[in-house]
Protein backbone atom coordinates (compact mmCIF):
# COMPACT_ATOMS: atom_id res chain seq x y z
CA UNK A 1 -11.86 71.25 -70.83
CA UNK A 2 -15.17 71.99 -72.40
CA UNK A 3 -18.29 72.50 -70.18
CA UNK A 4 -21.15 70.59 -70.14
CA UNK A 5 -24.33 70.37 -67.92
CA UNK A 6 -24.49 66.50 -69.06
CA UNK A 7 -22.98 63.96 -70.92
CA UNK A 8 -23.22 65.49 -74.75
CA UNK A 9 -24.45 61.70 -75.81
CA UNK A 10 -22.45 62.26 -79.27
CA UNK A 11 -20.66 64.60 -81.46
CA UNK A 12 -16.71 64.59 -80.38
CA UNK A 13 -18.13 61.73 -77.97
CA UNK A 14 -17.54 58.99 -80.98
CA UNK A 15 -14.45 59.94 -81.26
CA UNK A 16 -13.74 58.77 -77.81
CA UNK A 17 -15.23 55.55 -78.81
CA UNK A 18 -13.07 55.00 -81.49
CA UNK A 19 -9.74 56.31 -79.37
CA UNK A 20 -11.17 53.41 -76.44
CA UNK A 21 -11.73 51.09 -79.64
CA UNK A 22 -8.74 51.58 -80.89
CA UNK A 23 -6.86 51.09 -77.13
CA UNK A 24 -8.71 47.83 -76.53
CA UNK A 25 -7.19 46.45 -79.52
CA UNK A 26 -3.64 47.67 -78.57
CA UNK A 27 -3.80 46.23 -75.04
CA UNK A 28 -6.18 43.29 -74.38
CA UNK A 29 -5.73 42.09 -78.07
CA UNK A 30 -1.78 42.56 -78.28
CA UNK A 31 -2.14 40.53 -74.47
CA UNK A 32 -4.32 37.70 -75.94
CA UNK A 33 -1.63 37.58 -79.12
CA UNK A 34 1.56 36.98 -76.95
CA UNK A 35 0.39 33.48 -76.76
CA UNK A 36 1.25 32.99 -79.94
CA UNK A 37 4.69 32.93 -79.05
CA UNK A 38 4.29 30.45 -76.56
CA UNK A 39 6.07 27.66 -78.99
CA UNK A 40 8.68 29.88 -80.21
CA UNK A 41 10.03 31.08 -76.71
CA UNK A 42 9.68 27.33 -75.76
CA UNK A 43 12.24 26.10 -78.18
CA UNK A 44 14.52 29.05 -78.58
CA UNK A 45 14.86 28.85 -74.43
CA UNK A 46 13.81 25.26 -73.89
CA UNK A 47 11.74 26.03 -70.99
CA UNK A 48 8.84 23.97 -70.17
CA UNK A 49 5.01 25.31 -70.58
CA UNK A 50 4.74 26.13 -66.87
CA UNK A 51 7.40 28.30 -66.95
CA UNK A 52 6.86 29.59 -70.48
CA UNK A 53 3.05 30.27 -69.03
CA UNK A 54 4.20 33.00 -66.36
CA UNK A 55 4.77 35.24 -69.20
CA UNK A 56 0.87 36.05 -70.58
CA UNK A 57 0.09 35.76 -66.54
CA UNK A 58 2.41 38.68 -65.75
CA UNK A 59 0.85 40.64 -68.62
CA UNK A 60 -2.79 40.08 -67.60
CA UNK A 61 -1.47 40.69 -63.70
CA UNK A 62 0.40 43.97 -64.61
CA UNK A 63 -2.26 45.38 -66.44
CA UNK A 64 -4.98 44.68 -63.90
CA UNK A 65 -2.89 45.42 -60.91
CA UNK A 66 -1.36 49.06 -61.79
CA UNK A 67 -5.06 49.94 -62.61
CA UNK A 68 -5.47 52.72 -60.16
CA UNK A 69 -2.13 54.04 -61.19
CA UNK A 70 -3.92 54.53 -64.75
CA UNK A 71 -7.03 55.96 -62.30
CA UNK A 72 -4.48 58.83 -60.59
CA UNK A 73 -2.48 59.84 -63.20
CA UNK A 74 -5.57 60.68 -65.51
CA UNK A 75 -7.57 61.99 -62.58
CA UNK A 76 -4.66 64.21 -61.03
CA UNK A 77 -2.38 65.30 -64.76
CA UNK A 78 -5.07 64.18 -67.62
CA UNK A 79 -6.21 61.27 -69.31
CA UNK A 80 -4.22 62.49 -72.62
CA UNK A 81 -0.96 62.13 -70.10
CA UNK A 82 -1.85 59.21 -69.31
CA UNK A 83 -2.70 57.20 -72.07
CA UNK A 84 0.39 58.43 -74.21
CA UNK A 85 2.72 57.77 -71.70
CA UNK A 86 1.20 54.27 -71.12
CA UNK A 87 1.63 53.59 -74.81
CA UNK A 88 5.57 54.94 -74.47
CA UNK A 89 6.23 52.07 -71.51
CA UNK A 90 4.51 49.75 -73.99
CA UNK A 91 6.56 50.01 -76.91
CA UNK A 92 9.70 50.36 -74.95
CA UNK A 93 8.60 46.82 -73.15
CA UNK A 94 7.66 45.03 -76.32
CA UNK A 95 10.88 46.27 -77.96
CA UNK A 96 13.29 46.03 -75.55
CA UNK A 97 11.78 41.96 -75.61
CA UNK A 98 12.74 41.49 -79.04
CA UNK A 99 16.57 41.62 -78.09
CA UNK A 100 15.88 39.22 -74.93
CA UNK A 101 18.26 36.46 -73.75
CA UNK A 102 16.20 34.73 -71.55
CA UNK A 103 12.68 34.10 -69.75
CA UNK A 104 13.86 36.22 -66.95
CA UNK A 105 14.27 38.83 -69.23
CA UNK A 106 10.89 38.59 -70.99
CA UNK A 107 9.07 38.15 -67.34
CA UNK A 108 10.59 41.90 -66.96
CA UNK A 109 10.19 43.80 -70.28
CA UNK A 110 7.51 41.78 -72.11
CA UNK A 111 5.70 41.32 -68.26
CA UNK A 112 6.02 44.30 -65.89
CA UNK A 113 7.06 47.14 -68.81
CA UNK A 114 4.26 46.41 -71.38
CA UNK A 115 1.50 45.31 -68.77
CA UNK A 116 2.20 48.98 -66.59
CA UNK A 117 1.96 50.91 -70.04
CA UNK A 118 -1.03 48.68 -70.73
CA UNK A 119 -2.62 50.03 -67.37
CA UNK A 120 -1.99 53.36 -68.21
CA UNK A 121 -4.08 53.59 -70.68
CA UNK A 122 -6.84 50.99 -70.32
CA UNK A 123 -8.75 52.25 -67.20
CA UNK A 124 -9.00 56.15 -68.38
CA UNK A 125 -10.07 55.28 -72.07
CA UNK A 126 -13.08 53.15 -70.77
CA UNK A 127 -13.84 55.86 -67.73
CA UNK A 128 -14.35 58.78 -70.65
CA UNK A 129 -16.50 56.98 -72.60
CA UNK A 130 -18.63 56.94 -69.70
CA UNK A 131 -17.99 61.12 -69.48
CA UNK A 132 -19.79 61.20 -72.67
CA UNK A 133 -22.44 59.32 -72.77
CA UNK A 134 -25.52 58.66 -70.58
CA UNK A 135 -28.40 57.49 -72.48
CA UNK A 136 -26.68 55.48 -75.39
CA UNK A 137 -24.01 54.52 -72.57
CA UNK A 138 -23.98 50.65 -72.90
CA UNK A 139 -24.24 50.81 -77.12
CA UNK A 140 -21.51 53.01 -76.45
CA UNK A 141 -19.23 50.89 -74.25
CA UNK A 142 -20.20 47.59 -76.51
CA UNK A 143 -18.74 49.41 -79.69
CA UNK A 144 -15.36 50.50 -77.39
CA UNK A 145 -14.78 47.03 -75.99
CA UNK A 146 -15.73 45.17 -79.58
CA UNK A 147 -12.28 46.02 -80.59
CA UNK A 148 -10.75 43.40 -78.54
CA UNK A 149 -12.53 40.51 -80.29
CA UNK A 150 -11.98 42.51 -83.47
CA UNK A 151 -7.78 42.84 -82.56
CA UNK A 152 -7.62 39.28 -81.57
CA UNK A 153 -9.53 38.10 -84.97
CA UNK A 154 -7.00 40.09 -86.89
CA UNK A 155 -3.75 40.35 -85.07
CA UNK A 156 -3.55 36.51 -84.37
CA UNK A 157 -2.78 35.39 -87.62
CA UNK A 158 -1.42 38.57 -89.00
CA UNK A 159 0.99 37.78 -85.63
CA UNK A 160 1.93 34.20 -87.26
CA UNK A 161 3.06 35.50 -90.25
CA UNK A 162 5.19 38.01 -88.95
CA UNK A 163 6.98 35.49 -87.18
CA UNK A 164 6.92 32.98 -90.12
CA UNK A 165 8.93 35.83 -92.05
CA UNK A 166 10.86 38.02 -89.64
CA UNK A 167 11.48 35.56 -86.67
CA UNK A 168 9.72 35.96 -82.86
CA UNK A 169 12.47 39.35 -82.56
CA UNK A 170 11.24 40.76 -85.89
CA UNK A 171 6.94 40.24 -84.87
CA UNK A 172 7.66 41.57 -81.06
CA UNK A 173 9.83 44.76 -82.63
CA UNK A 174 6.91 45.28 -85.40
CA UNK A 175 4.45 45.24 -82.83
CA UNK A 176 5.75 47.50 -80.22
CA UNK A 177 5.84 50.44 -83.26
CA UNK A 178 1.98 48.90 -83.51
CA UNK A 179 1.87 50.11 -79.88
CA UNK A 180 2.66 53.51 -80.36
CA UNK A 181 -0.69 54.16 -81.97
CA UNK A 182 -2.07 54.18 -78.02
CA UNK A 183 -0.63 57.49 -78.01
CA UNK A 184 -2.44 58.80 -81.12
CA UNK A 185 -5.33 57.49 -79.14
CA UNK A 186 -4.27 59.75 -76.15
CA UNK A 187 -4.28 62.73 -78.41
CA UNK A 188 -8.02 61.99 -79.17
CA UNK A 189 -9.09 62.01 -75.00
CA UNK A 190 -10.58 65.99 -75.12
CA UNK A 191 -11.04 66.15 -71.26
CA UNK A 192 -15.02 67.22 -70.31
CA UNK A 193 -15.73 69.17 -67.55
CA UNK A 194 -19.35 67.72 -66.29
CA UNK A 195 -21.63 69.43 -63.86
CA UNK A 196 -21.63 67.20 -61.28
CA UNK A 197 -17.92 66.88 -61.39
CA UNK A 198 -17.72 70.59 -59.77
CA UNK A 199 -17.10 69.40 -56.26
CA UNK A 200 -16.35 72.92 -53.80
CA UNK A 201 -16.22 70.46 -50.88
CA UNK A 202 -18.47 72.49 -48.78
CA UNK A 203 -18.03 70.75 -44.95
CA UNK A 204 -14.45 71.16 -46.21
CA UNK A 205 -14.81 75.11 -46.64
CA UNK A 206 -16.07 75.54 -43.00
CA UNK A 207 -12.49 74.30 -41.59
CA UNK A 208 -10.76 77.68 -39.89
CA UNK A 209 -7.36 76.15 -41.02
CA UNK A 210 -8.35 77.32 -44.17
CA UNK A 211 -7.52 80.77 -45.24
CA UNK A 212 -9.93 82.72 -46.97
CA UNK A 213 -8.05 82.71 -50.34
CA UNK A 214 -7.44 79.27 -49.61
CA UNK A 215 -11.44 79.07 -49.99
CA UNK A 216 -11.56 81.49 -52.96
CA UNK A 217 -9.17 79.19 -55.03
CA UNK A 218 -11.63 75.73 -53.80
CA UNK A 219 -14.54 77.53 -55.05
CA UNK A 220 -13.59 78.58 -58.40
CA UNK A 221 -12.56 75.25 -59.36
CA UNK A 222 -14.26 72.79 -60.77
CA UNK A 223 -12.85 69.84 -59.40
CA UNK A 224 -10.26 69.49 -56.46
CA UNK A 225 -6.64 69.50 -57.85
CA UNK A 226 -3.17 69.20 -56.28
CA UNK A 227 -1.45 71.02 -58.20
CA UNK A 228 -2.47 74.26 -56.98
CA UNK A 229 0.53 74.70 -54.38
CA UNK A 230 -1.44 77.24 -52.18
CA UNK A 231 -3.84 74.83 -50.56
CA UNK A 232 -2.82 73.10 -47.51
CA UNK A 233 -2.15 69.62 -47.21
CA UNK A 234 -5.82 69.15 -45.56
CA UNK A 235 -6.97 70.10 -48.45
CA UNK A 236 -5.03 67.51 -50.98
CA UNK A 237 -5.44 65.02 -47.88
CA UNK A 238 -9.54 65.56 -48.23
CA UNK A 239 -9.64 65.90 -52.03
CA UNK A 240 -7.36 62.13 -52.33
CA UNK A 241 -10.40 60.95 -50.36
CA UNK A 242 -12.94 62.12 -51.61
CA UNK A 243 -11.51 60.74 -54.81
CA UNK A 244 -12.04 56.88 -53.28
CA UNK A 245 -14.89 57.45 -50.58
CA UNK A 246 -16.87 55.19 -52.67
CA UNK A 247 -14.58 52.19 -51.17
CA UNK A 248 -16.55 52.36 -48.21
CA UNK A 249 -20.41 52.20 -50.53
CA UNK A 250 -21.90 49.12 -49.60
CA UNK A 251 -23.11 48.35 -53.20
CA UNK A 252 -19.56 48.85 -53.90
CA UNK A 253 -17.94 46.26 -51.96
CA UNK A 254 -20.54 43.73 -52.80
CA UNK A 255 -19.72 44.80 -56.75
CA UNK A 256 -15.95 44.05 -55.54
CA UNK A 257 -16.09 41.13 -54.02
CA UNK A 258 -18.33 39.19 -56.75
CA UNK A 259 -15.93 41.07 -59.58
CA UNK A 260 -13.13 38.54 -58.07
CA UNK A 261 -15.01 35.65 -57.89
CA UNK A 262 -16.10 36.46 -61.91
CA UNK A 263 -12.06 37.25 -62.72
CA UNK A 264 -11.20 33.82 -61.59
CA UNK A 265 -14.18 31.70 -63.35
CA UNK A 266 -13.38 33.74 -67.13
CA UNK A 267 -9.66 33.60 -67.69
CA UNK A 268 -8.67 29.56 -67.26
CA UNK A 269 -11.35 29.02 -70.29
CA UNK A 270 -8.95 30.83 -72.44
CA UNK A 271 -5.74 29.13 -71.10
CA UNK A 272 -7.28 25.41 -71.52
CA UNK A 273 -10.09 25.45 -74.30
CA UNK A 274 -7.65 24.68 -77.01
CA UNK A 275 -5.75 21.84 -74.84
CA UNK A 276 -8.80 20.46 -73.76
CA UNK A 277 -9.86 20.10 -77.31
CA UNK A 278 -6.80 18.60 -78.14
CA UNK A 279 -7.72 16.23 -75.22
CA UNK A 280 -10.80 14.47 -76.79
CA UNK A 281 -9.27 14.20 -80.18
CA UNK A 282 -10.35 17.36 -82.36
CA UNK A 283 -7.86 18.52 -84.65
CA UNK A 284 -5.43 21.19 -83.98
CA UNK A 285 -6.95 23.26 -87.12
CA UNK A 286 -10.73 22.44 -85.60
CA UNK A 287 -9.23 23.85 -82.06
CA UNK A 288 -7.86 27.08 -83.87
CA UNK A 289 -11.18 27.78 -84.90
CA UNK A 290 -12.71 27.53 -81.82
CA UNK A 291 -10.94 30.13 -80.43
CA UNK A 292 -11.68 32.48 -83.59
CA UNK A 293 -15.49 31.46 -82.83
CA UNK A 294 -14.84 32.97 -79.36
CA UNK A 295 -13.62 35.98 -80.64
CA UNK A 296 -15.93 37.20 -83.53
CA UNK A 297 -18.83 36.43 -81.39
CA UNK A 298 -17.66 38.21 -78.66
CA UNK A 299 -17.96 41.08 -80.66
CA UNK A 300 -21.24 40.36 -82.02
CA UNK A 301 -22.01 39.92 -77.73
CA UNK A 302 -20.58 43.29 -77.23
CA UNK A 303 -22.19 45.37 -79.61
CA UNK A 304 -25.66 43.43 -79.44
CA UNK A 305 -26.03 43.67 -75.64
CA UNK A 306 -24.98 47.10 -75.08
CA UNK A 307 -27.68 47.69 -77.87
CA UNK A 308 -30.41 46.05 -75.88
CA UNK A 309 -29.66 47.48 -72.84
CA UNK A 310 -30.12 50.79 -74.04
CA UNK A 311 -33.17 50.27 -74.79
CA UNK A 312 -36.13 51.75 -72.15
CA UNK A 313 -37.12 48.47 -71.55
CA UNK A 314 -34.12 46.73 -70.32
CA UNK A 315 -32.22 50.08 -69.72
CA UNK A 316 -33.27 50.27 -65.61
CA UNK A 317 -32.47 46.56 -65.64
CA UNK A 318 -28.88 46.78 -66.28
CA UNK A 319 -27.43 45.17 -63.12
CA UNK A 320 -29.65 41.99 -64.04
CA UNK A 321 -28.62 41.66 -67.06
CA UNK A 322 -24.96 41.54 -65.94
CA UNK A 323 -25.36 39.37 -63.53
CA UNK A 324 -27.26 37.31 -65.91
CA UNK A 325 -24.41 37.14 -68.61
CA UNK A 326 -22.19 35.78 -65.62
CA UNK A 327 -24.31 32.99 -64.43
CA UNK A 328 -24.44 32.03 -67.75
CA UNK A 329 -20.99 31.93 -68.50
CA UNK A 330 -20.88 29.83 -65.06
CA UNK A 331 -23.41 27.14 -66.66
CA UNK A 332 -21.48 26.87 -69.83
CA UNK A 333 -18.01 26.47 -67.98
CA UNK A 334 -20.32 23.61 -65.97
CA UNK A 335 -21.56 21.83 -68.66
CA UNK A 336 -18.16 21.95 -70.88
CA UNK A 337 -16.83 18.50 -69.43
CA UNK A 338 -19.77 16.29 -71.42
CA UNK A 339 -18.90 18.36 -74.31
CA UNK A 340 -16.18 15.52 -75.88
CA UNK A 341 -16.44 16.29 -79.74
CA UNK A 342 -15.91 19.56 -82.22
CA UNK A 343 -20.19 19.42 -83.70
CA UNK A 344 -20.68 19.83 -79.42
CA UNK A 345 -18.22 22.09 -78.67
CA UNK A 346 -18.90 24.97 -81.55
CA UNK A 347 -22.71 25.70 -79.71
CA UNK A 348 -20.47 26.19 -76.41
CA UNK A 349 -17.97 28.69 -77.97
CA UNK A 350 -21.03 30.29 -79.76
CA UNK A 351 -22.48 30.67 -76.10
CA UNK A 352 -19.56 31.15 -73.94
CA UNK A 353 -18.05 34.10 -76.28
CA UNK A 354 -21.26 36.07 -76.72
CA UNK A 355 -22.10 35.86 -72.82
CA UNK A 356 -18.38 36.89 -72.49
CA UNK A 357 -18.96 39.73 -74.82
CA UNK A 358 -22.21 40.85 -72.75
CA UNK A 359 -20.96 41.14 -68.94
CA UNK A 360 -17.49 43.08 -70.20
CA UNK A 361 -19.14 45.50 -72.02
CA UNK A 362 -21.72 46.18 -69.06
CA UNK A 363 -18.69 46.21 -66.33
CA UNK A 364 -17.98 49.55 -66.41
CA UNK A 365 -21.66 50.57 -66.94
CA UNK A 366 -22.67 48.73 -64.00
CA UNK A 367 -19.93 50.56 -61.77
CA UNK A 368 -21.02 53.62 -63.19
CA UNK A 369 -24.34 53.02 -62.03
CA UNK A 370 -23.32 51.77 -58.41
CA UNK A 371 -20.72 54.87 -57.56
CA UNK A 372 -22.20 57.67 -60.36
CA UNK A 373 -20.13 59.10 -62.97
CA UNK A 374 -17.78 61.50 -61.19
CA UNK A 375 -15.98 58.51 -59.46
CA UNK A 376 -15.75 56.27 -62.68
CA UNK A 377 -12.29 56.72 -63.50
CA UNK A 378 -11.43 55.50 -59.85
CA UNK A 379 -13.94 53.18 -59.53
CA UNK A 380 -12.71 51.31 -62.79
CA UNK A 381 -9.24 51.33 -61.83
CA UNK A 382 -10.30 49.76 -58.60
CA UNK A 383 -12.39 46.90 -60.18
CA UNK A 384 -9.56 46.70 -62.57
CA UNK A 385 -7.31 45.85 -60.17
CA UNK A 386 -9.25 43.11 -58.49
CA UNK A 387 -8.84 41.22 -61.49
CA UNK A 388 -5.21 41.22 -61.04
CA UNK A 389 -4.73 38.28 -58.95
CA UNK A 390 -7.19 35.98 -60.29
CA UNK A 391 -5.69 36.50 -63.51
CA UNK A 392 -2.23 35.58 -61.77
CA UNK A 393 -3.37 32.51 -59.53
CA UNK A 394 -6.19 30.96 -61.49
CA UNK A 395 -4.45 29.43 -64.90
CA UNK A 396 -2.04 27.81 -62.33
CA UNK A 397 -4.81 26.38 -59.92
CA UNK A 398 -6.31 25.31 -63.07
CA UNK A 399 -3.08 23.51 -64.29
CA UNK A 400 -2.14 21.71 -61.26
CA UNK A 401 -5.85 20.22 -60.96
CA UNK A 402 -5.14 19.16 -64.21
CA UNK A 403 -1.78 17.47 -63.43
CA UNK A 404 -3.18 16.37 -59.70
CA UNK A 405 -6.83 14.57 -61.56
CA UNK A 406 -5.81 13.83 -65.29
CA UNK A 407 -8.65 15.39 -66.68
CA UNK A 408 -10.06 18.82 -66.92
CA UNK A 409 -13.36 18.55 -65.02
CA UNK A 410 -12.19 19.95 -61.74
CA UNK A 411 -10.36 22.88 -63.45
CA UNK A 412 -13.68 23.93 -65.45
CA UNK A 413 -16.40 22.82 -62.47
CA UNK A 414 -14.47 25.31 -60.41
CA UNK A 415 -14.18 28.09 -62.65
CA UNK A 416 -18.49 27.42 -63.57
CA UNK A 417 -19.33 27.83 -60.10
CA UNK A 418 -17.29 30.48 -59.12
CA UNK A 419 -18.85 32.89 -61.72
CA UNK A 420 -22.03 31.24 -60.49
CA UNK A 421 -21.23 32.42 -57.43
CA UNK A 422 -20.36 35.96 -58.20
CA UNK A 423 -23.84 36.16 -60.09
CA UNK A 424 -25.69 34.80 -57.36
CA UNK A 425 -23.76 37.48 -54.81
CA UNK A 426 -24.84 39.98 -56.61
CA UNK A 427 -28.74 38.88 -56.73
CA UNK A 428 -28.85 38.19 -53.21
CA UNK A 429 -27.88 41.92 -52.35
CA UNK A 430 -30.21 43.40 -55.06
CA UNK A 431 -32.79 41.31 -53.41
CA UNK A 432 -32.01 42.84 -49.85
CA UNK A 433 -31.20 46.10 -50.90
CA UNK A 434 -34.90 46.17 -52.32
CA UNK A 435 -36.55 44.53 -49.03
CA UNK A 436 -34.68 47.25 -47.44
CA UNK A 437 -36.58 50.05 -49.67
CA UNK A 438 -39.77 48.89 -48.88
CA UNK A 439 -39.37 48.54 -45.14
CA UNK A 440 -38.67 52.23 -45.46
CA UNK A 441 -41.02 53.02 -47.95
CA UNK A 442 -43.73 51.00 -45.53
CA UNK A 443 -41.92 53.28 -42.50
CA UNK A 444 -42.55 56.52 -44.54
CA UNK A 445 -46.14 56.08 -44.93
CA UNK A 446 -47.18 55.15 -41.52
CA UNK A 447 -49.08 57.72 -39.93
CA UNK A 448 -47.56 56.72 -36.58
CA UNK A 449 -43.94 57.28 -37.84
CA UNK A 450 -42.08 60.50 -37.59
CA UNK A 451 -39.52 61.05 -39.97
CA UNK A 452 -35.86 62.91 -39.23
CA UNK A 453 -33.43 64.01 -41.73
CA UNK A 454 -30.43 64.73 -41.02
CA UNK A 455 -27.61 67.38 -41.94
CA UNK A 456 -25.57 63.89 -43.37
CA UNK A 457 -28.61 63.00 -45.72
CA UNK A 458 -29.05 60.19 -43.51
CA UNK A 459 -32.93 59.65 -42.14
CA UNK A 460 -34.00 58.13 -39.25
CA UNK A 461 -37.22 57.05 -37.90
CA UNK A 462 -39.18 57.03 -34.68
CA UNK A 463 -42.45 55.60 -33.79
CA UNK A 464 -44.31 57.72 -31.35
CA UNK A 465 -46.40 55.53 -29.44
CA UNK A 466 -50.63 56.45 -28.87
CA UNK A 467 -51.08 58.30 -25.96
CA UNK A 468 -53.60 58.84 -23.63
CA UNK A 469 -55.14 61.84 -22.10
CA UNK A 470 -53.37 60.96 -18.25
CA UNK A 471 -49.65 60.62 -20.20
CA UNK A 472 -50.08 64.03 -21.73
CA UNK A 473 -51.44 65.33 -18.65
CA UNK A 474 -47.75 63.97 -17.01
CA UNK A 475 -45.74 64.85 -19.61
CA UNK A 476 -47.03 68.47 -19.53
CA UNK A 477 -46.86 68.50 -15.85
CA UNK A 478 -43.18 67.47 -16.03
CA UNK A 479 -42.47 69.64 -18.37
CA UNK A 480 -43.34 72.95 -16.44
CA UNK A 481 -41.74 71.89 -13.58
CA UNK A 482 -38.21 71.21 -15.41
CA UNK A 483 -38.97 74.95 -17.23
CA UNK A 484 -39.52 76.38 -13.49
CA UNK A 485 -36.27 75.12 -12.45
């Protein structure tokens, strides 16, 4: 891999942007399309919508779920490996579906296959954009993750009139050789050796179980790497963990927790916005459009954002603008019950999709910011996978409050204040994280307060109390007679 002190900020860099550009349309795109053939696998199988429904929630769950797997085989092999083998299992899934017999069938091939070659490659193509580029890093990450409103704007009815002319088999066959493009992508992934990616592990170095050549091989390379059979299994055992020791950052697991709470709020909107338009009498062409709305802004939200963002102003304000883009989302899902006519709902899908646009392209910045760049890859496989089950669980929640009420105001109230939620998690620990600063900022400049550091990093403080002339007199007294013992 080429060396680099930093993040080159351009030159092959765009290149990686188009390779993630081109895998966002392949994966989240291709996911969003398989909807599409919600009528057709309906009445060739005649299975209800519930069951029908499992299908695109499989996908979504796959994909999310096998996250880290994309995270370890691009960390440990490379992220070329990975990506080209994820868009192998992809094909094979979306071809081997186009000769199914049954929903069974599909839930395997069409679910599992495709979703675990989506995860391949997903995870790694974001985490090198993020390699190779610090400064323009959110313009950067709003042009790679444009491409899935682009894909959906174009595959969806490109997608119809395959299967108007070649049948539901003929559309799934054309589009798993449309698949295979993830592994031109793969081929465009030029691994970048970074400076602060050279871990030598020192604490590690000072073990005696470690022979000295043991030690020579650790400190020549530039990352830790199992495939170098002469170091012991401490040493794989300490280099796995170093790998995730960001599990245990507390910034982390507040990022983690709200990240679920945000994964359940966004996906029902997508499940229920046409049926819910269909509800309060818009037309199914009207309802159509609001979905295409949803995608071409979410572009626009995506490249706009990570513009703004970059710039010095906003640019150490990042995390705020996230969290921003999610409670806004929340307050649109809120507000989408009164909403009972097409002129009303347009402004919403205007909104929603350019919020939506905003917080995905600054997920992976945000992480990047919370755990640094050497830990992206893993990081983003991690977050990844906590969208798994929300994407699994909430589309059903949603439905049965649906069936259980009649109407769709409990479905969408929930989903509004769970994102509200996640936003408001993440304020609150912003907000105590910076109390927390200036407690120790107040510590470091009293005069009274003498400051440790430790051999961990870690400081601690101690307040030496005033004393007299008569306590030093003790204290010296004592002292001299422990010495003359």
């Amino acid at each position: 891999p080429a060396r680099h002190t930093g993040p080159p900020d351009g030159g092959w860099g765009w290149m990686i942007v188009a390779g993630c550009f081109l895998v966002t349309i392949c994966t989240r795109a291709v996911t969003r399309c398989i909807s599409i053939f919600f009528v057709e696998f309906q009445a060739y199988f005649g299975q209800d919508y519930a069951r029908t429904a499992w299908i695109h929630s499989i996908v979504d769950c796959a994909t999310m779920l096998c996250a880290p797997l994309g995270s370890l085989i691009s960390n440990r092999v490379s992220c070329q490996v990975g990506i080209m083998l994820g868009g192998l299992l992809a094909s094979t899934g979306l071809i081997l579906s186009s000769f199914a017999t049954s929903l069974e069938h599909l839930y395997l091939s069409l679910g599992v296959l495709t979703g675990l070659g989506f995860a391949l490659c997903y995870s790694p193509a974001i985490a090198m954009v993020g390699k190779y580029f610090n400064k323009r890093k959110a313009l950067a990450y709003g042009i790679a993750m444009s491409g899935s409103g682009i894909g959906t704007f174009i595959l969806a009815p490109v997608v119809q009139l395959l299967i108007e002319q070649f049948s539901w088999r003929g559309a799934l066959l054309i589009l798993g050789g449309f698949v295979l493009n993830l592994c031109v992508c793969g081929a465009l992934m030029r691994p970048i050796a970074l400076k602060e990616d050279r871990k030598t592990a020192p604490e590690f170095l000072e073990q005696d179980y470690v022979s000295k050549a043991q030690k020579q091989d650790l400190k020549r390379m530039p990352t830790c790497s199992p495939l170098i059979k002469a170091w012991s299994h401490e040493c794989l055992c300490y280099c796995s963990w170093k790998e995730y020791d960001f599990l245990l950052m507390p910034g982390f697991m507040v990022l983690a927790v709200s990240v679920l709470f945000m994964a359940y709020g966004c996906s029902p909107l997508f499940v229920y916005l046409v049926p819910y338009a269909l509800s309060v009498g818009v037309s199914h062409h009207q309802a159509a459009f609001l979905m295409s709305i949803l995608g071409v802004i979410d572009i626009i939200g995506n490249i706009t954002f990570g513009w703004l963002t970059d710039r010095r102003c906003l640019k150490k304000h990042r995390h705020i603008c996230y969290l921003f883009a999610v409670g806004m989302d929340g307050l649109c899902c809120l507000f989408l019950p009164v909403l009972k006519n097409f002129p009303l709902l347009v402004p919403f899908s205007f909104t929603f999709g350019y919020f939506d646009g905003a917080y995905v392209t600054l997920i992976p910045v945000v992480t990047a910011d919370v755990v640094g760049t050497s830990s992206l890859s893993s990081a983003l496989g991690v977050v990844y996978f906590l969208h798994a089950i929300p994407y699994l669980l909430s589309p059903p929640v949603a439905g049965w409050l649906v069936d259980t009420t009649g109407s769709y105001t409990a479905s969408f109230l929930l989903c509004g204040f769970s994102m509200i939620f996640s936003s408001t998690l993440l304020c609150f620990a912003r907000l105590a994280k910076k109390i927390k600063r200036m407690r120790l900022g107040s510590l470091t400049n009293d005069p009274g307060t003498k400051q440790h550091i430790w051999t961990n990093g870690s400081i601690a403080y101690s307040v030496t109390a005033q004393l007299d002339q008569k306590d030093v007199e003790f204290l010296a007294a004592d002292t001299n007679s422990y010495s003359n013992r």
